[in-house]
Protein backbone atom coordinates (compact mmCIF):
# COMPACT_ATOMS: atom_id res chain seq x y z
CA UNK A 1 0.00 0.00 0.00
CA UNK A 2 1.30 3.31 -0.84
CA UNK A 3 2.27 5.67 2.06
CA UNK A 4 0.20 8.78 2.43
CA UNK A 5 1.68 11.65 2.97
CA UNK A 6 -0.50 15.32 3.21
CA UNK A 7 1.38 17.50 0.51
CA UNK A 8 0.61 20.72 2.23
CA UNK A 9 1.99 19.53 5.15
CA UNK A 10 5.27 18.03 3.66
CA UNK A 11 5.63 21.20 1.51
CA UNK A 12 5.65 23.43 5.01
CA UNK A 13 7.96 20.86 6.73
CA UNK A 14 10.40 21.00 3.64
CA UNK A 15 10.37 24.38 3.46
CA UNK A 16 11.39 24.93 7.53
CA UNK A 17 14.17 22.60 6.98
CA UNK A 18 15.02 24.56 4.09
CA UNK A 19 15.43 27.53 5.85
CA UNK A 20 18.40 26.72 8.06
CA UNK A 21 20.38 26.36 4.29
CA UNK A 22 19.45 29.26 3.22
CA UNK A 23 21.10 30.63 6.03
CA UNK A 24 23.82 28.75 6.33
CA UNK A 25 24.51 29.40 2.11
CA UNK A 26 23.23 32.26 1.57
CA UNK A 27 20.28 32.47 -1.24
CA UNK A 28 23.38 32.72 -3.95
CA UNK A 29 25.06 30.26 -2.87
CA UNK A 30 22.68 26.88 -3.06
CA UNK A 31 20.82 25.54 -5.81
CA UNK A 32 18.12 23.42 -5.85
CA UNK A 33 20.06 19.95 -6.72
CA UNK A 34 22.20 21.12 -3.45
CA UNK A 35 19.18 21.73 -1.58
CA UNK A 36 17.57 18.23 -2.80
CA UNK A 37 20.88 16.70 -1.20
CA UNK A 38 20.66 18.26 1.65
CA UNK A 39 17.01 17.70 2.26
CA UNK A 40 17.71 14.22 1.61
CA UNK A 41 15.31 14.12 -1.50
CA UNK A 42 15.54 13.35 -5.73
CA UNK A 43 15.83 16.82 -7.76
CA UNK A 44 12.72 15.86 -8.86
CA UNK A 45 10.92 15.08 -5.64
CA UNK A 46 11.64 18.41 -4.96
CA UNK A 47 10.48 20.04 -7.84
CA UNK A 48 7.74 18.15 -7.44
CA UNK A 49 6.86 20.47 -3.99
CA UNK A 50 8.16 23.71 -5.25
CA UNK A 51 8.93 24.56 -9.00
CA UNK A 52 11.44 26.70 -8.55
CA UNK A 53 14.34 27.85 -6.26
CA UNK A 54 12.67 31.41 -5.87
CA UNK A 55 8.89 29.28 -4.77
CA UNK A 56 11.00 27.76 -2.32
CA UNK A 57 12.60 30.39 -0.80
CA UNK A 58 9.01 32.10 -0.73
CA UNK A 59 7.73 29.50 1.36
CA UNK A 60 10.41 29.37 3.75
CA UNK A 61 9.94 33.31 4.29
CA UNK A 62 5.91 32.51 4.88
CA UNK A 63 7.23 29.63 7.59
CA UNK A 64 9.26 32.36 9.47
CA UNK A 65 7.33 35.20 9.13
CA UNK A 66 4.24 33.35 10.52
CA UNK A 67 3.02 35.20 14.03
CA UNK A 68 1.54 33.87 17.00
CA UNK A 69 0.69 35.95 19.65
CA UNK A 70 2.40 34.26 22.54
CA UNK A 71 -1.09 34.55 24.97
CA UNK A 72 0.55 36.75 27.84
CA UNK A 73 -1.24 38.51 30.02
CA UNK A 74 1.31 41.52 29.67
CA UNK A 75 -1.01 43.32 26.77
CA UNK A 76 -0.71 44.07 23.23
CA UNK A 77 2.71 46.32 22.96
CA UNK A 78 4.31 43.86 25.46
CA UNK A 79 3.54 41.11 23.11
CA UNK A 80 4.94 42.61 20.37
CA UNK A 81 8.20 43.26 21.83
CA UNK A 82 8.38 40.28 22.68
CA UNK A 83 7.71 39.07 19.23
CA UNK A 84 10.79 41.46 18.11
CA UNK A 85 13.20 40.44 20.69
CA UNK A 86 12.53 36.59 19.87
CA UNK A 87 13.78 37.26 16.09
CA UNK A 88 17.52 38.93 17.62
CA UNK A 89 19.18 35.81 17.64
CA UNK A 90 18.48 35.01 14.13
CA UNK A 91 18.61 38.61 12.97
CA UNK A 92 22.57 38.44 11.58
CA UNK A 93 22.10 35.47 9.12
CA UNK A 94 18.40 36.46 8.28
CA UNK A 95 19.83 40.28 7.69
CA UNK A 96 22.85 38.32 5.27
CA UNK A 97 20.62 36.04 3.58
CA UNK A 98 18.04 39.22 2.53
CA UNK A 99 21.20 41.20 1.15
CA UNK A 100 22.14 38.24 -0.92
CA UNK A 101 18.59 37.74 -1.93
CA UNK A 102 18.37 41.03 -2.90
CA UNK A 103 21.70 42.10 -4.51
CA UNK A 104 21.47 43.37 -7.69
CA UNK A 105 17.47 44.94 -7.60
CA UNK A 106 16.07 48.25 -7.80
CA UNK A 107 14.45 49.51 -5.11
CA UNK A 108 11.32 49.16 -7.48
CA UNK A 109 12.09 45.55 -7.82
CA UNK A 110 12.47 45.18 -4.28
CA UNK A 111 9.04 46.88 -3.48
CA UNK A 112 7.61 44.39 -6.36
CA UNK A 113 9.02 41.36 -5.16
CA UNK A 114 6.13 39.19 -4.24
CA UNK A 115 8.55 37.42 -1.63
CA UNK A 116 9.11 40.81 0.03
CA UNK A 117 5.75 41.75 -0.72
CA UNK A 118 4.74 38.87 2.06
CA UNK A 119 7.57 39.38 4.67
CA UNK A 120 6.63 43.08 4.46
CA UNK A 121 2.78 42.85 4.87
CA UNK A 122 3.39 40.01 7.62
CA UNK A 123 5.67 42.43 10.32
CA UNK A 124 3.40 45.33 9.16
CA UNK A 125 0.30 43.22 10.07
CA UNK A 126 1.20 41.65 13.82
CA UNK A 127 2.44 45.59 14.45
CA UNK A 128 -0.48 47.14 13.35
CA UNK A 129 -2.58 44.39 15.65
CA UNK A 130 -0.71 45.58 18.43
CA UNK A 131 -0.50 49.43 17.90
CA UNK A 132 -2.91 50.09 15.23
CA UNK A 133 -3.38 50.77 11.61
CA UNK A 134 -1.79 54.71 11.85
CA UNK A 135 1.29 53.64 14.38
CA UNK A 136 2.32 50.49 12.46
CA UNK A 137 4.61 51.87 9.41
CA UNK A 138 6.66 54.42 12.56
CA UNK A 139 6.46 51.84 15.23
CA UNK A 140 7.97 48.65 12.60
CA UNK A 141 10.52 50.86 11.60
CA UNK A 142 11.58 51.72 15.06
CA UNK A 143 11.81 47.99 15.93
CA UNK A 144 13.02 46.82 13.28
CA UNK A 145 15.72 50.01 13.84
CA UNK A 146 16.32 48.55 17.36
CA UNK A 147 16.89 45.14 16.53
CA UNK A 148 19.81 46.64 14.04
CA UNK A 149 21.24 48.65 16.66
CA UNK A 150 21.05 46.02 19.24
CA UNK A 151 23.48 44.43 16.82
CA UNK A 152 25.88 47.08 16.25
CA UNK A 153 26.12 48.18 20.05
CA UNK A 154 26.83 44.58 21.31
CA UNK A 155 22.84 44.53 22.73
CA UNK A 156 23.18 47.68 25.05
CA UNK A 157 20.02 48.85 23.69
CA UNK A 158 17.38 47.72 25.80
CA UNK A 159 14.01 46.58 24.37
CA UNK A 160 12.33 47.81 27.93
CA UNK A 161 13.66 51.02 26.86
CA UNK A 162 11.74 51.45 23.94
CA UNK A 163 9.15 49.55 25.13
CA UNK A 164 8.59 52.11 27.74
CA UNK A 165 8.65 54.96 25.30
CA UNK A 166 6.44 53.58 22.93
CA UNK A 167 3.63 53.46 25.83
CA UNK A 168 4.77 57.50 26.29
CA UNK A 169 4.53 58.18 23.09
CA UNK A 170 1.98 56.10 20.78
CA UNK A 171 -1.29 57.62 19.97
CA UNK A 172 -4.18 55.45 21.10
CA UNK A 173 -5.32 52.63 18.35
């Protein structure tokens, strides 16, 4: 009897493994019979899931731009910053892998990039759930801001910091 495997499923699961190589190579820097190898699949098999390098790397920005609030008690903002300071430890290779994906395009191309199309409307949407539709473009730049300069001042920034001045500051939702 055949085994039965739910494609959607396997598709997602391929694509979260996927994302460590990406990564770890850089967009550049792995094609899809690499990828295969790793994954432990046929070329074909993994065609099969994703037609093309750039589908792939689309779903493995959908896997880790997927938000859940975490179900504190703390309120809105403080889940939120929470949500920001969990992505810090992935920040440096995520920050690398984006450059690489996007060496070479316009910022036109950028802004049209269905993949960056998704990642974009993803942070914008869990801030604007938090702070509202009219904070959310000010208050994702800020963190995503903070999460950069966390990384070039060795993490003396502190997240309560701007936590605390975003409740001084932000205009009711």
């Amino acid at each position: 009897m055949p085994k039965i495997v739910d494609h959607d499923q396997y598709r997602r699961e391929l694509a979260q493994k996927a994302v460590a190589l990406f990564s770890e190579h850089g967009y550049r820097g792995l094609g899809m019979r690499r990828i295969a190898e790793e994954l432990g699949l046929s070329k074909s098999a993994l065609y099969h899931y994703f037609p093309s390098k750039e589908a792939l790397f689309a779903a493995c920005t959908d896997e880790v731009t997927r938000f859940e609030p975490s179900g504190t008690e703390d309120g809105a903002l403080a889940d939120l910053m929470r949500t920001f300071e969990s992505l810090e430890p992935g920040m440096v290779g995520e920050l690398s892998l984006l450059l690489d994906y996007l060496r070479g395009k316009s910022p036109t191309e950028v802004a049209e990039d269905p993949t960056m199309r998704l990642a974009n409307r993803r942070y914008r949407e869990r801030v604007a759930a938090a702070v509202g539709e009219a904070n959310a473009t000010p208050v994702l730049c800020l963190l995503l801001g903070t999460l950069l300069q966390r990384w070039l001042d060795g993490g003396t920034t502190s997240f309560d910091e701007i936590e605390r001045w975003l409740n001084e500051h932000l205009v009711e939702k």
